[in-house]
C-alpha atoms as a PDB file:
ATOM      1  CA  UNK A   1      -6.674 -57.486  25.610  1.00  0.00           C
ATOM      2  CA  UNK A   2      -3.363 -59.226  26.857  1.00  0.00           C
ATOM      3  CA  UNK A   3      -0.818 -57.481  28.530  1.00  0.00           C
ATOM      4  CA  UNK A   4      -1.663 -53.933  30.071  1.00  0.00           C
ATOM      5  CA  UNK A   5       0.286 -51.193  32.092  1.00  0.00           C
ATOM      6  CA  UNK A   6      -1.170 -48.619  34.060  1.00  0.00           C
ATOM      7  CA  UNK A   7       0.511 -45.242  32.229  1.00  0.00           C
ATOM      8  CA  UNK A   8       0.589 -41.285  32.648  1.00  0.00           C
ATOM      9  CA  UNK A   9      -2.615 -41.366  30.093  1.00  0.00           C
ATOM     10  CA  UNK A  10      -4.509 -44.632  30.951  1.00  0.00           C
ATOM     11  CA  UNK A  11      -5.203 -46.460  34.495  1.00  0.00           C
ATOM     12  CA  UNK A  12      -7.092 -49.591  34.110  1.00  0.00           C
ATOM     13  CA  UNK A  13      -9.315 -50.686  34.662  1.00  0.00           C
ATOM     14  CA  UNK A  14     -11.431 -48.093  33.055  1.00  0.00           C
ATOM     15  CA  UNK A  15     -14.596 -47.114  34.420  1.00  0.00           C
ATOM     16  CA  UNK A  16     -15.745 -46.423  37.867  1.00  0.00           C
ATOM     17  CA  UNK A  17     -18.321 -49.170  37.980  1.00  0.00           C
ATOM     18  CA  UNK A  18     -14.886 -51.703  37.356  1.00  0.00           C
ATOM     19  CA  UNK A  19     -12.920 -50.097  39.859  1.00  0.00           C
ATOM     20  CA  UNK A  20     -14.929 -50.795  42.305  1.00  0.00           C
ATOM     21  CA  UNK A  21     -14.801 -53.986  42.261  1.00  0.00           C
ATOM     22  CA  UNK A  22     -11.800 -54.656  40.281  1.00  0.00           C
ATOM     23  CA  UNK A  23      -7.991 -53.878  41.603  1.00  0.00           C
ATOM     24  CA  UNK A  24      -5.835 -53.374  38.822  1.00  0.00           C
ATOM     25  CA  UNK A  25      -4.418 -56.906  38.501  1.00  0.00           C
ATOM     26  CA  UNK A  26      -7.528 -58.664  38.925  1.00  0.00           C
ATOM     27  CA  UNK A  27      -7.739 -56.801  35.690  1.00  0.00           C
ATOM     28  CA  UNK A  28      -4.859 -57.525  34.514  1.00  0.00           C
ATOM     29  CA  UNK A  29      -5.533 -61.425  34.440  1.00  0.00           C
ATOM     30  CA  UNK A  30      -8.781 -60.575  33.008  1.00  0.00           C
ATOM     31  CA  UNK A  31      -7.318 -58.998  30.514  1.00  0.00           C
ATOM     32  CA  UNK A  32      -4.641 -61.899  29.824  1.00  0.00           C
ATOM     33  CA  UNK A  33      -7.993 -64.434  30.136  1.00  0.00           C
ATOM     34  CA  UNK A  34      -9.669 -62.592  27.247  1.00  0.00           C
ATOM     35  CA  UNK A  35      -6.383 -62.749  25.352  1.00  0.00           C
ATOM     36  CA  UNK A  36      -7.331 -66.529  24.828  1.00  0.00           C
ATOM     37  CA  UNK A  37      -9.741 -66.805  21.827  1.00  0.00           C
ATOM     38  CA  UNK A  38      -7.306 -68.120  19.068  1.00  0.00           C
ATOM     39  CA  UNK A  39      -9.011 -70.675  16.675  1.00  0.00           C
ATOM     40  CA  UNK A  40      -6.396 -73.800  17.815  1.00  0.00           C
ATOM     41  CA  UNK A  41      -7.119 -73.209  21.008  1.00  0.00           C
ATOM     42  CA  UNK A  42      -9.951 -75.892  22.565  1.00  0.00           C
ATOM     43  CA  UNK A  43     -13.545 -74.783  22.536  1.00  0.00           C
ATOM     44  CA  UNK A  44     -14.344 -74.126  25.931  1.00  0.00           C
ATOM     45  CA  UNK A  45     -11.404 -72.462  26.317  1.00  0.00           C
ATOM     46  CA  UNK A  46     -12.295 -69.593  23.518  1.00  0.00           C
ATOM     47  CA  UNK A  47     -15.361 -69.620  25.433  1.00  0.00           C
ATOM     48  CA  UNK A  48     -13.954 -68.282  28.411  1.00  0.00           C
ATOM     49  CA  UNK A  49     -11.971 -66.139  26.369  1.00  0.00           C
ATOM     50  CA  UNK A  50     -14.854 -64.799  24.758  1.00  0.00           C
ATOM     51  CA  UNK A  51     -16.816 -63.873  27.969  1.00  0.00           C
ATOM     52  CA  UNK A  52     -13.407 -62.586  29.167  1.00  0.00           C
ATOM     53  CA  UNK A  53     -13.351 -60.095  26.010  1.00  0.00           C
ATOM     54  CA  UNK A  54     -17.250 -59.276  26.750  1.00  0.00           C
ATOM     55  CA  UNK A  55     -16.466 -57.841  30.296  1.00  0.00           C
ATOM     56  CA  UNK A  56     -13.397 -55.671  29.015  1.00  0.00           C
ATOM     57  CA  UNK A  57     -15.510 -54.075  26.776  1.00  0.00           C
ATOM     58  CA  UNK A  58     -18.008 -53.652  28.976  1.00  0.00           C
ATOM     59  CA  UNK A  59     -15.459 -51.730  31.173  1.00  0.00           C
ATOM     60  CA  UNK A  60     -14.510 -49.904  28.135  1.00  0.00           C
ATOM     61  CA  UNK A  61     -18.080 -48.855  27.149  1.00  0.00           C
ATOM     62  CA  UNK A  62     -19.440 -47.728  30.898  1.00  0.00           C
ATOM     63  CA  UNK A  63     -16.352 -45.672  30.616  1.00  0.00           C
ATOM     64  CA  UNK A  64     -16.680 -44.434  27.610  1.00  0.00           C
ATOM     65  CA  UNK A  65     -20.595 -43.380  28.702  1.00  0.00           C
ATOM     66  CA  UNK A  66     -19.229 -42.054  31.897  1.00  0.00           C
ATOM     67  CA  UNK A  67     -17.359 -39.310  29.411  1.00  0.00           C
ATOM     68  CA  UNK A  68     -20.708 -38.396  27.588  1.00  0.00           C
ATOM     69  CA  UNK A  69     -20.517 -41.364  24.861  1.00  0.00           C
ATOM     70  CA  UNK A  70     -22.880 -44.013  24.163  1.00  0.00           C
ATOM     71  CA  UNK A  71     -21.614 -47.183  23.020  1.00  0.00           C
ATOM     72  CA  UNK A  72     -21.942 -50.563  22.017  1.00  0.00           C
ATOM     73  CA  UNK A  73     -20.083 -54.077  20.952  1.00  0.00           C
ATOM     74  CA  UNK A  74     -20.808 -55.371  17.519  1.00  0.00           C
ATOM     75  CA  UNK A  75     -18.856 -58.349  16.172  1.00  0.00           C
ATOM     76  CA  UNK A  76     -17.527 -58.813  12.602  1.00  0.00           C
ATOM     77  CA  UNK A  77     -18.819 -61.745  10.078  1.00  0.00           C
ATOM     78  CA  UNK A  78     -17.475 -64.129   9.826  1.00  0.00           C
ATOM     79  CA  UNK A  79     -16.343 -64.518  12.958  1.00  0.00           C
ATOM     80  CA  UNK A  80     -12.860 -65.915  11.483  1.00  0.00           C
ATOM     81  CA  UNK A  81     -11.950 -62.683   9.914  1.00  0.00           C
ATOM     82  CA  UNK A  82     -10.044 -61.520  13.127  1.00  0.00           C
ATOM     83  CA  UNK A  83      -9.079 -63.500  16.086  1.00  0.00           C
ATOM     84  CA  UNK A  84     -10.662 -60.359  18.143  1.00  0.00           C
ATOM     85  CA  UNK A  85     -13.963 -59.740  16.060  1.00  0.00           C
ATOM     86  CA  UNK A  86     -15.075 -57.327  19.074  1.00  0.00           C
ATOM     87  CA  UNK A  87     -15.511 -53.487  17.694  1.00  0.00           C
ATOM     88  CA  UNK A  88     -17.076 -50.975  20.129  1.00  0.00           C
ATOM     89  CA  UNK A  89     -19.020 -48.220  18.664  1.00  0.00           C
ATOM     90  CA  UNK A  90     -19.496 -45.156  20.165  1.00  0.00           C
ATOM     91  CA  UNK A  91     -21.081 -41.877  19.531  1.00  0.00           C
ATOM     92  CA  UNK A  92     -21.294 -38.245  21.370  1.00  0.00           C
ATOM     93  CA  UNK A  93     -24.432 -37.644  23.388  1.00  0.00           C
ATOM     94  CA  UNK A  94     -23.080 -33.774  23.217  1.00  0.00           C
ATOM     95  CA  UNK A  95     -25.605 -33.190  19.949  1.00  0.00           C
ATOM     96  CA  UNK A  96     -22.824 -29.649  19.840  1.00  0.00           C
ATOM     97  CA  UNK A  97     -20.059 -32.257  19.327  1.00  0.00           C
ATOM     98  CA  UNK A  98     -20.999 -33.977  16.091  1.00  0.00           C
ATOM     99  CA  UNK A  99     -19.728 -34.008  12.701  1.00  0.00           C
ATOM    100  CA  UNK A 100     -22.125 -32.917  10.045  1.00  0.00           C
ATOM    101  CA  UNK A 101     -21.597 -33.209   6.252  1.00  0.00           C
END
């Protein structure tokens, strides 16, 4: 969330279903929208913030599936223990890939 730059390594936004309807500074203000979830801020505010948040990870997670993941967004109680309380989970669907103990 907040500010972004497309590098060498990453190009935003992320997935393929995103880039096709997203250019890479309507992303950018997306980004800068979901940067906007601090407790002081007003309500509806950190609601749009919130939603904001929601659609960058979903970018993050179809992207993450289109390179053989699955994923998922699961938030951390209480929600005050982090201004961003968003983790995404993912796991390999490439049974050869994981880690057994």
């Amino acid at each position: 969330y907040g500010f972004i730059q497309n590098t060498v390594k990453a190009t935003f936004p992320r997935s393929q279903k995103f880039k096709s309807v997203l250019s890479f500074k309507e992303h950018m203000v997306l980004c800068r929208f979901a940067d906007q979830t601090a407790v002081q801020l007003p309500p509806e505010r950190r609601m749009i913030g919130k939603k904001c948040m929601g659609l960058v990870d979903l970018d993050r997670i179809w992207s993450a599936e289109e390179h053989g993941y699955t994923a998922y967004v699961s938030s951390m109680e209480p929600e005050s223990c982090s201004p961003k309380n968003n983790l995404i989970v993912g796991s390999s669907s490439d049974r050869s890939l994981r880690v057994t103990a």
